[in-house]
PDB file of N, CA and C in Angstrom:
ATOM      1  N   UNK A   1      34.123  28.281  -6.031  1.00  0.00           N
ATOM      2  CA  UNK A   1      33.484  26.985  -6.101  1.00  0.00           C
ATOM      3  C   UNK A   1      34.554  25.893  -6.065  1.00  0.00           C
ATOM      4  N   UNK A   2      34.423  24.908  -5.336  1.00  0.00           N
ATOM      5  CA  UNK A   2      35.427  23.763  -5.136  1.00  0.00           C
ATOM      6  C   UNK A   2      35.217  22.892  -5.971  1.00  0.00           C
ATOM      7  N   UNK A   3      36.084  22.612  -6.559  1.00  0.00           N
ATOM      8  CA  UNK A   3      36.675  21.427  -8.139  1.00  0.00           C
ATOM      9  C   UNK A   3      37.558  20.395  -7.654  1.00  0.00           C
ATOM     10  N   UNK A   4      37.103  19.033  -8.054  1.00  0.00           N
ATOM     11  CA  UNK A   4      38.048  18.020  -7.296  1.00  0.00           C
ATOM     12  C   UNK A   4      39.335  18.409  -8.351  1.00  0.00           C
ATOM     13  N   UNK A   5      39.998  17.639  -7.989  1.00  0.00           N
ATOM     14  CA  UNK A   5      41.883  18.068  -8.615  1.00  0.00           C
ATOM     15  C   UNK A   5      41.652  16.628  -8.963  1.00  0.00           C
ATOM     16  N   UNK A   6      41.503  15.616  -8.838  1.00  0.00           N
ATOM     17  CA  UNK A   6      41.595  14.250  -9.865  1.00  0.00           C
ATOM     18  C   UNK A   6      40.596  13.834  -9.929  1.00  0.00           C
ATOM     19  N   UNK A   7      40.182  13.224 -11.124  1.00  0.00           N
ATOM     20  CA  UNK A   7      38.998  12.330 -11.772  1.00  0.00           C
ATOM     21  C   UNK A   7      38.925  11.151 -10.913  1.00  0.00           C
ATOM     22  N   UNK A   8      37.347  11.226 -10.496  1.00  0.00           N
ATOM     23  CA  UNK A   8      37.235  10.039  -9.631  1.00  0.00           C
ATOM     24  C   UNK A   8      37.008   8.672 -10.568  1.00  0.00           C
ATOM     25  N   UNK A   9      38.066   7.395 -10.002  1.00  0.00           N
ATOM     26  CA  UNK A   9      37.994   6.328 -10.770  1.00  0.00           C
ATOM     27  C   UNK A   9      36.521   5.554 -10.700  1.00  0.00           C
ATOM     28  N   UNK A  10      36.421   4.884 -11.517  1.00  0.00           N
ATOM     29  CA  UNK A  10      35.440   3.957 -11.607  1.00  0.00           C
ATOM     30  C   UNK A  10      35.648   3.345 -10.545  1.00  0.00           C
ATOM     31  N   UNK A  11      36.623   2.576 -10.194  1.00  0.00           N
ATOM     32  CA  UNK A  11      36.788   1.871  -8.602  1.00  0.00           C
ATOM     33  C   UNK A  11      36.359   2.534  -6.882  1.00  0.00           C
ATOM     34  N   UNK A  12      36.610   3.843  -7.345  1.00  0.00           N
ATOM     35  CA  UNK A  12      36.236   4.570  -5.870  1.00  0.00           C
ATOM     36  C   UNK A  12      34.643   5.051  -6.705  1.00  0.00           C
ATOM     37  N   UNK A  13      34.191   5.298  -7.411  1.00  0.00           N
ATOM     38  CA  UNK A  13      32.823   5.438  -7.869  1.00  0.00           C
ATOM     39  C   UNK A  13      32.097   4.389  -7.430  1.00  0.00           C
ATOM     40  N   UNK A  14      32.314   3.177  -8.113  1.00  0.00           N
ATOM     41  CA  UNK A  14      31.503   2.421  -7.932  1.00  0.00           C
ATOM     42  C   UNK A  14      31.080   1.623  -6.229  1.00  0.00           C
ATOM     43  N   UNK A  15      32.673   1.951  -5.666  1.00  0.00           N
ATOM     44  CA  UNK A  15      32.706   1.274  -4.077  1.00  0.00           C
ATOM     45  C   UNK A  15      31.648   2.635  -3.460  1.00  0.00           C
ATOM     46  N   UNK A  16      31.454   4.052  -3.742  1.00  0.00           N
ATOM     47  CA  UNK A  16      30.674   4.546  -3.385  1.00  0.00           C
ATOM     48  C   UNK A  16      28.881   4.328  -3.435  1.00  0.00           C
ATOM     49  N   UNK A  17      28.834   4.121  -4.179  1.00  0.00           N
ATOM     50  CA  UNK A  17      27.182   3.270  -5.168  1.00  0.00           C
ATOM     51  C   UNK A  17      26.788   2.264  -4.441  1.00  0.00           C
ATOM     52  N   UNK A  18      28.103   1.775  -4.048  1.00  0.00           N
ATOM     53  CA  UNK A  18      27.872  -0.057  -3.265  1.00  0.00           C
ATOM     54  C   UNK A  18      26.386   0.060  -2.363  1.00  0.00           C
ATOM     55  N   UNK A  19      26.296   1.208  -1.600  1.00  0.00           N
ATOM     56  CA  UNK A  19      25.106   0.933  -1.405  1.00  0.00           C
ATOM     57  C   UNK A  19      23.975   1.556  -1.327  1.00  0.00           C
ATOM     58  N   UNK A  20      23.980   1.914  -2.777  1.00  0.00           N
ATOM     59  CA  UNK A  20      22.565   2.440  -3.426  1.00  0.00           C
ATOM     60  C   UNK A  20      21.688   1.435  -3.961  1.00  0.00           C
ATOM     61  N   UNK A  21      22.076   0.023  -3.359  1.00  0.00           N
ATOM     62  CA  UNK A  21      21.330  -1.138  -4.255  1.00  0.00           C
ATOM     63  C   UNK A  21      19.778  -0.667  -3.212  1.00  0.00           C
ATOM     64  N   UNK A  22      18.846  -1.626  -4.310  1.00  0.00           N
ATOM     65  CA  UNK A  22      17.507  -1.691  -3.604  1.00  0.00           C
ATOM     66  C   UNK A  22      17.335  -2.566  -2.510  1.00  0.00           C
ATOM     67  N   UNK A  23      17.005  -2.370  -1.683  1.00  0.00           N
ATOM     68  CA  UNK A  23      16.659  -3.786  -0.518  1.00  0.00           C
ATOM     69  C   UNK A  23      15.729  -4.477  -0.818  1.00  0.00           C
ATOM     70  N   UNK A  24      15.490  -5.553  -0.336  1.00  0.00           N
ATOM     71  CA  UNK A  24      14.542  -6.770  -0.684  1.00  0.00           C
ATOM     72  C   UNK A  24      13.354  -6.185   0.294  1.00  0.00           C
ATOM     73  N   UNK A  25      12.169  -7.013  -0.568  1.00  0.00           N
ATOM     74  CA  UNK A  25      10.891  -6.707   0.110  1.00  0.00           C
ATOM     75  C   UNK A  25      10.377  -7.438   1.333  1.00  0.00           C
ATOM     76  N   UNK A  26      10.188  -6.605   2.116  1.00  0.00           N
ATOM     77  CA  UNK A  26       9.429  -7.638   3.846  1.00  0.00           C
ATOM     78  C   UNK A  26       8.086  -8.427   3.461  1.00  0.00           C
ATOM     79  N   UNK A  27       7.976  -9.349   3.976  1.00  0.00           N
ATOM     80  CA  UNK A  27       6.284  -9.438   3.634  1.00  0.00           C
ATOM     81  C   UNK A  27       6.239 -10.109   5.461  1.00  0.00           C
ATOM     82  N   UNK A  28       4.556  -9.694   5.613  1.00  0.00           N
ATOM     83  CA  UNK A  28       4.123 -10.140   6.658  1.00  0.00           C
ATOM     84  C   UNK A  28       3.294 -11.284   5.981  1.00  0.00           C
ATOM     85  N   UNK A  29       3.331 -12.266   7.084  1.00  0.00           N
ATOM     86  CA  UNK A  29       2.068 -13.644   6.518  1.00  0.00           C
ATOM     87  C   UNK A  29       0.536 -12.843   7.563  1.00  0.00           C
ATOM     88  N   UNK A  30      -0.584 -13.083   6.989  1.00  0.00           N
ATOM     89  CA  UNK A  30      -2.064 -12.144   7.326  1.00  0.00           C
ATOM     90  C   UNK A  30      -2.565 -13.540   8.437  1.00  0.00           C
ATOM     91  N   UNK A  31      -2.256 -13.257   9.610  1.00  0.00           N
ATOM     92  CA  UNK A  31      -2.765 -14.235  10.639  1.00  0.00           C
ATOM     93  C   UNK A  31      -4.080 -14.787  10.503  1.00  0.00           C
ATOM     94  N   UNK A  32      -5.091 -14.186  10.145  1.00  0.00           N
ATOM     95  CA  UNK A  32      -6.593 -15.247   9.405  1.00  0.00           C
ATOM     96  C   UNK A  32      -6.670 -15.554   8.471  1.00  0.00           C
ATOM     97  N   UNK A  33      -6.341 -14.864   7.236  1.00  0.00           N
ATOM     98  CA  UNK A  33      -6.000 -15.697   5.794  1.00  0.00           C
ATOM     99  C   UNK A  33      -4.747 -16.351   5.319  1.00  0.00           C
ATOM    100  N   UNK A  34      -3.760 -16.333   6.165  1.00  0.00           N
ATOM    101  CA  UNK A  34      -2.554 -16.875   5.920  1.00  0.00           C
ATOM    102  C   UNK A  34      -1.805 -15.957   4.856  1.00  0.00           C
ATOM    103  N   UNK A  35      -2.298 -15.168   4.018  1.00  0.00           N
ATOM    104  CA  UNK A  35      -1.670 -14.826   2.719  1.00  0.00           C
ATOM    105  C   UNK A  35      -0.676 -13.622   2.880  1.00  0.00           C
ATOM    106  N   UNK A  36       0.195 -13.188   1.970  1.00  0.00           N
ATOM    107  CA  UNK A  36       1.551 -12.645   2.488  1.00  0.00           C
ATOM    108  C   UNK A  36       0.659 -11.069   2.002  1.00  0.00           C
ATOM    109  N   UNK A  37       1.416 -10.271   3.598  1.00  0.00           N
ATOM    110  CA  UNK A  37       1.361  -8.867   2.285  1.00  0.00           C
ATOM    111  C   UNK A  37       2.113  -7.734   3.694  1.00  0.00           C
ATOM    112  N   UNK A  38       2.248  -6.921   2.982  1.00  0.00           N
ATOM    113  CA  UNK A  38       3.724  -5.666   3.317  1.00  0.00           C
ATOM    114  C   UNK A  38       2.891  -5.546   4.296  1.00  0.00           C
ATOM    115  N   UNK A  39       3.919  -5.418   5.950  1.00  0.00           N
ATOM    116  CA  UNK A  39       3.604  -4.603   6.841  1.00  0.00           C
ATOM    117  C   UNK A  39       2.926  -3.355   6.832  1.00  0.00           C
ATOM    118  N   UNK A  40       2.630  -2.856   7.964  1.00  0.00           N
ATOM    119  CA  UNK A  40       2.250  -1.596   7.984  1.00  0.00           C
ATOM    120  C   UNK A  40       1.034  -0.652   6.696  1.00  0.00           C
ATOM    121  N   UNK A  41       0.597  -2.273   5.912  1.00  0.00           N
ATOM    122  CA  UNK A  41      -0.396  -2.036   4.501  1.00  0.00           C
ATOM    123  C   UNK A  41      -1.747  -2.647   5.090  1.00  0.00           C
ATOM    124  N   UNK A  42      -2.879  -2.289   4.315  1.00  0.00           N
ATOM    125  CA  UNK A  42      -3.960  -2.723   4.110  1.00  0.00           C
ATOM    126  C   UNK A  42      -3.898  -4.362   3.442  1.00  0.00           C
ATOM    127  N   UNK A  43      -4.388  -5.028   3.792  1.00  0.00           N
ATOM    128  CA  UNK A  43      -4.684  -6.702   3.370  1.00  0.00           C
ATOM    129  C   UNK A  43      -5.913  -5.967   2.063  1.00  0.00           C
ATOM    130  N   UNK A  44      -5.544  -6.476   0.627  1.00  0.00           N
ATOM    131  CA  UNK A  44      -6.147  -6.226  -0.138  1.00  0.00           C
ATOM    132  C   UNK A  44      -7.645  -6.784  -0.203  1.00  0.00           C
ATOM    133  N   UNK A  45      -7.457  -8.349   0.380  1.00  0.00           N
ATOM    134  CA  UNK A  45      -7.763  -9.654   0.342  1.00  0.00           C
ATOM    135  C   UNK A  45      -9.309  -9.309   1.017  1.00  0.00           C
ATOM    136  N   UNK A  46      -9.138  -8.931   2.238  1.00  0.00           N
ATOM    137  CA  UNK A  46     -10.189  -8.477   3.152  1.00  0.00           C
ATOM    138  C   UNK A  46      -9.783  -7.749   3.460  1.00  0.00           C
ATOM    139  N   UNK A  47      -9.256  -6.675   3.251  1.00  0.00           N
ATOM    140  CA  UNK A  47      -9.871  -4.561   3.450  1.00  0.00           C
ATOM    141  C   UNK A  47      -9.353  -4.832   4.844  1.00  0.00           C
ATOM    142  N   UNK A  48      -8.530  -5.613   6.149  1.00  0.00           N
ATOM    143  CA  UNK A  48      -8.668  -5.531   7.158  1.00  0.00           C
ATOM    144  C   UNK A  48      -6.969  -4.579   7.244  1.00  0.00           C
ATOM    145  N   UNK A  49      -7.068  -3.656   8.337  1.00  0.00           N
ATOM    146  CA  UNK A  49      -5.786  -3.162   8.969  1.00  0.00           C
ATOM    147  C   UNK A  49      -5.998  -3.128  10.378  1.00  0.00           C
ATOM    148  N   UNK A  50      -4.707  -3.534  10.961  1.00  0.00           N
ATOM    149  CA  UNK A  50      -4.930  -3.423  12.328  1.00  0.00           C
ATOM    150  C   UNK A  50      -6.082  -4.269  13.036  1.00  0.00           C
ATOM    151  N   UNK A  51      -6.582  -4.999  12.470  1.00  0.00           N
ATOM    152  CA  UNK A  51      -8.007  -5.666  12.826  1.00  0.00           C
ATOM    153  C   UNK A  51      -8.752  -4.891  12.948  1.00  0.00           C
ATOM    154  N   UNK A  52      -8.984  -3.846  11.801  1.00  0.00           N
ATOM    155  CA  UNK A  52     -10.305  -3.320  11.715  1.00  0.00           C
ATOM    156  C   UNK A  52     -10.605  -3.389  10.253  1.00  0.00           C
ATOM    157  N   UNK A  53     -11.888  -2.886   9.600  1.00  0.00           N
ATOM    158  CA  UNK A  53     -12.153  -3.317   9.029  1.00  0.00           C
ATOM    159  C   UNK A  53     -12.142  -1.972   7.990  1.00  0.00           C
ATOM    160  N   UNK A  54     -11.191  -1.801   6.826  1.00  0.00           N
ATOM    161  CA  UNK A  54     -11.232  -0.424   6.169  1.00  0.00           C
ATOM    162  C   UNK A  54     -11.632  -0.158   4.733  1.00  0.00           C
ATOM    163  N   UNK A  55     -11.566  -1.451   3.942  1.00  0.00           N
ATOM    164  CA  UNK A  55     -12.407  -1.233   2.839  1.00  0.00           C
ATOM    165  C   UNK A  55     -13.203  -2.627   2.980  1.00  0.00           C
ATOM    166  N   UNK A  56     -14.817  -1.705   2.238  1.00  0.00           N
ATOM    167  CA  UNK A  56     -15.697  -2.364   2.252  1.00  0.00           C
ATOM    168  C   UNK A  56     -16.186  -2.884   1.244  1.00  0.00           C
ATOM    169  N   UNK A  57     -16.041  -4.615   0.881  1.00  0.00           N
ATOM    170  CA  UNK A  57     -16.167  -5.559  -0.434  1.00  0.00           C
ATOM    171  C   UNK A  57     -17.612  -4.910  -0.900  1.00  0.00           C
ATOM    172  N   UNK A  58     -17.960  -4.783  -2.319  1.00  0.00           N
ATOM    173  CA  UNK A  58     -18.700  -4.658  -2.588  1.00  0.00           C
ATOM    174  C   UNK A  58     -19.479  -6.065  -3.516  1.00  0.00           C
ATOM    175  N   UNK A  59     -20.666  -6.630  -2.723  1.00  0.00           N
ATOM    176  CA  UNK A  59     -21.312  -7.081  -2.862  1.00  0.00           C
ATOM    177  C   UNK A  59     -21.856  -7.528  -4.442  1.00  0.00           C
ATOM    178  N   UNK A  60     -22.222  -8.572  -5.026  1.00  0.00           N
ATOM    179  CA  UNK A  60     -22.184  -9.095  -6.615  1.00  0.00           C
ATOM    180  C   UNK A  60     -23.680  -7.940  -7.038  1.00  0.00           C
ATOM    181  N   UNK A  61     -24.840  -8.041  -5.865  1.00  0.00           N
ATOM    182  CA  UNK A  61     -26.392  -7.461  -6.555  1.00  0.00           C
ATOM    183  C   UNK A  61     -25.110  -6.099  -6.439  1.00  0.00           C
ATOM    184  N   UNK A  62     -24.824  -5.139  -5.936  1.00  0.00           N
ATOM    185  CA  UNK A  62     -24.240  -3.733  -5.992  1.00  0.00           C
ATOM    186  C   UNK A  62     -23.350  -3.612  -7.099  1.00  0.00           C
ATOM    187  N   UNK A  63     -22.681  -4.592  -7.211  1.00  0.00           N
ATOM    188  CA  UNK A  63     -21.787  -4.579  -8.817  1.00  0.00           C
ATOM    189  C   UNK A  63     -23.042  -4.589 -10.367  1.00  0.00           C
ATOM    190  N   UNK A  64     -23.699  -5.108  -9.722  1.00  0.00           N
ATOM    191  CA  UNK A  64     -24.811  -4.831 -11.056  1.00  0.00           C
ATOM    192  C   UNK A  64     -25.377  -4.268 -10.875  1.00  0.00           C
ATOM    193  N   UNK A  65     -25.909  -3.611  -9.804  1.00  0.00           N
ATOM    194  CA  UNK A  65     -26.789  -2.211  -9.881  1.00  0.00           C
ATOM    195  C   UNK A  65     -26.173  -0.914 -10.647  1.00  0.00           C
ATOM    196  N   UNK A  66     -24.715  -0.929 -10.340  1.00  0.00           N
ATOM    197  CA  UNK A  66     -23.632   0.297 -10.902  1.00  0.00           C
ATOM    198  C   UNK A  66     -23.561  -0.127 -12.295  1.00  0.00           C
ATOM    199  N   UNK A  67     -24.002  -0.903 -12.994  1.00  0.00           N
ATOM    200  CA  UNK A  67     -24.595  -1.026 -14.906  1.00  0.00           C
ATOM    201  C   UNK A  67     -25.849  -0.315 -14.668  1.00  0.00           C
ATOM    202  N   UNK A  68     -26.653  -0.439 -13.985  1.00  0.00           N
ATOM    203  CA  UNK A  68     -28.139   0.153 -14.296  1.00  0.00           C
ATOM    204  C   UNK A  68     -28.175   1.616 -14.289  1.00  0.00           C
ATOM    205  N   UNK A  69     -29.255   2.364 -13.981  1.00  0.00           N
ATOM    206  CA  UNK A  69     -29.540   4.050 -13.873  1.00  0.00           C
ATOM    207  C   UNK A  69     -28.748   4.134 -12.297  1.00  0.00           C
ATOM    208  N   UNK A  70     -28.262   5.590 -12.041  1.00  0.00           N
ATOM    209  CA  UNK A  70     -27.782   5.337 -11.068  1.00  0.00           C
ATOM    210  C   UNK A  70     -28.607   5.918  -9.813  1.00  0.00           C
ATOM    211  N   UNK A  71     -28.795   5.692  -8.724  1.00  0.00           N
ATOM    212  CA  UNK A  71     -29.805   5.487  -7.604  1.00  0.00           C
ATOM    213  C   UNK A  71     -29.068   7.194  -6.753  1.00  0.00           C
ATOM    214  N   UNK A  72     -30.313   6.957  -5.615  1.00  0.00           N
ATOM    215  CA  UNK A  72     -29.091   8.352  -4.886  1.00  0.00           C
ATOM    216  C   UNK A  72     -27.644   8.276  -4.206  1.00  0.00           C
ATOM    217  N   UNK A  73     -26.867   8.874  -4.380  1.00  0.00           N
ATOM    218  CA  UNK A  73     -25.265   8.328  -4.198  1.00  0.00           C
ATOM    219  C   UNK A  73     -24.947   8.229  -2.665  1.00  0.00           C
ATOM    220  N   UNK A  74     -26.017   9.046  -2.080  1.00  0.00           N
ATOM    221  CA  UNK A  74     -26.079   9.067  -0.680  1.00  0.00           C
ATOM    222  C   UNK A  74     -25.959   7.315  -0.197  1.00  0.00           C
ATOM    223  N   UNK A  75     -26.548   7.122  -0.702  1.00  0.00           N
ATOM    224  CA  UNK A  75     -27.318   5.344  -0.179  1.00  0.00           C
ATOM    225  C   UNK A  75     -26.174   4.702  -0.595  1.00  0.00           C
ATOM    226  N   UNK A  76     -25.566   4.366  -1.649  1.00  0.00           N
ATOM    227  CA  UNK A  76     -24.931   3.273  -2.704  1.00  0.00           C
ATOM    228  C   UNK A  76     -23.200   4.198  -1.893  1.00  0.00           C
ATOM    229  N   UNK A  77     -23.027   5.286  -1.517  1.00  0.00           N
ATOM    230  CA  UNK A  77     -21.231   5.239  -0.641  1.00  0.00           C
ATOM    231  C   UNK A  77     -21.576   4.672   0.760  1.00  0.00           C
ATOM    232  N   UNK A  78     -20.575   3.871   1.049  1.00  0.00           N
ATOM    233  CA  UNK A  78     -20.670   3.378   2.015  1.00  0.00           C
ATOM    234  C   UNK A  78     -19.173   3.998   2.923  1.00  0.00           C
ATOM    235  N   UNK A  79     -19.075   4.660   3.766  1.00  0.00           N
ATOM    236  CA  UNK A  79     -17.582   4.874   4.411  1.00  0.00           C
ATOM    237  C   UNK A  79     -17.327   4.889   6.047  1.00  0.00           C
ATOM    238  N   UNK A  80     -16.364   4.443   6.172  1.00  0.00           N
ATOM    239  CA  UNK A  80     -16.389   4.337   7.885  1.00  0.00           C
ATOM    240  C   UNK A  80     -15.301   5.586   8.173  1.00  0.00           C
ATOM    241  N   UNK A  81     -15.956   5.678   9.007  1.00  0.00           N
ATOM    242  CA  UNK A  81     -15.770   7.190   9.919  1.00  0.00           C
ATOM    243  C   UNK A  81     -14.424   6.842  10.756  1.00  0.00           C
ATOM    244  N   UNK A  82     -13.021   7.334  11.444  1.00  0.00           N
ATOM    245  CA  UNK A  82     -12.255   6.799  12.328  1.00  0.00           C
ATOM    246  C   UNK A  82     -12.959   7.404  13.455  1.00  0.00           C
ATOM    247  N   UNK A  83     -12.422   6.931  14.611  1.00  0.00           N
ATOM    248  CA  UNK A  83     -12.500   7.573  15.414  1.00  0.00           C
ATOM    249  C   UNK A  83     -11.422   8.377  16.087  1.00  0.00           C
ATOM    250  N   UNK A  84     -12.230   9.659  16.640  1.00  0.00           N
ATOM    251  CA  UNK A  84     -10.932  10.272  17.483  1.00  0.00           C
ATOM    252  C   UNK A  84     -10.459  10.016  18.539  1.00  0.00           C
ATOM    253  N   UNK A  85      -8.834  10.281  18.674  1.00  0.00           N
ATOM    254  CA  UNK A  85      -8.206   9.399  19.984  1.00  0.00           C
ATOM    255  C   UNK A  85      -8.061  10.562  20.065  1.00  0.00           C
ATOM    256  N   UNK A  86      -8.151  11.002  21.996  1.00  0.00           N
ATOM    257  CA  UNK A  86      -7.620  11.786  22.724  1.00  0.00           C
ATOM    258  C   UNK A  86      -6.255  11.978  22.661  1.00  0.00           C
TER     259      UNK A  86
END
């Protein structure tokens, strides 16, 4: 097994580390709402990626129906299907 022969200094340690720093964060600005958010992410704001449309806001009467008894689950999930690319 190979053993260094001198103790590495703090000076050649740390010039090694130099660049383990974190990088700064990208943000994209959201071309219809103006508001900032990470490339290549879902817009929280409006569910949109890619200009499509991937999560679906749920509505104020549907937020209070989910306090009441609960209905058939069939009806109340709502999910979009992708489509397949050749």
């Amino acid at each position: 097994m190979a053993v260094p022969k001198r103790k590495t200094t703090p000076s050649k340690r740390n010039m090694r580390r130099s660049h383990h720093k974190a990088g700064t964060q990208l943000f994209a600005e959201d071309k219809k709402s103006g508001e900032l958010r990470r490339p290549h992410h879902i817009d929280l704001s409006t569910g949109m990626y890619r200009g499509k449309q991937i999560i679906i806001k749920k509505t104020k009467k549907e937020k209070d129906a989910e306090g009441q008894a609960p209905v058939n689950t069939d009806e109340t999930t709502k999910t979009i299907e992708t489509p397949v690319s050749k």
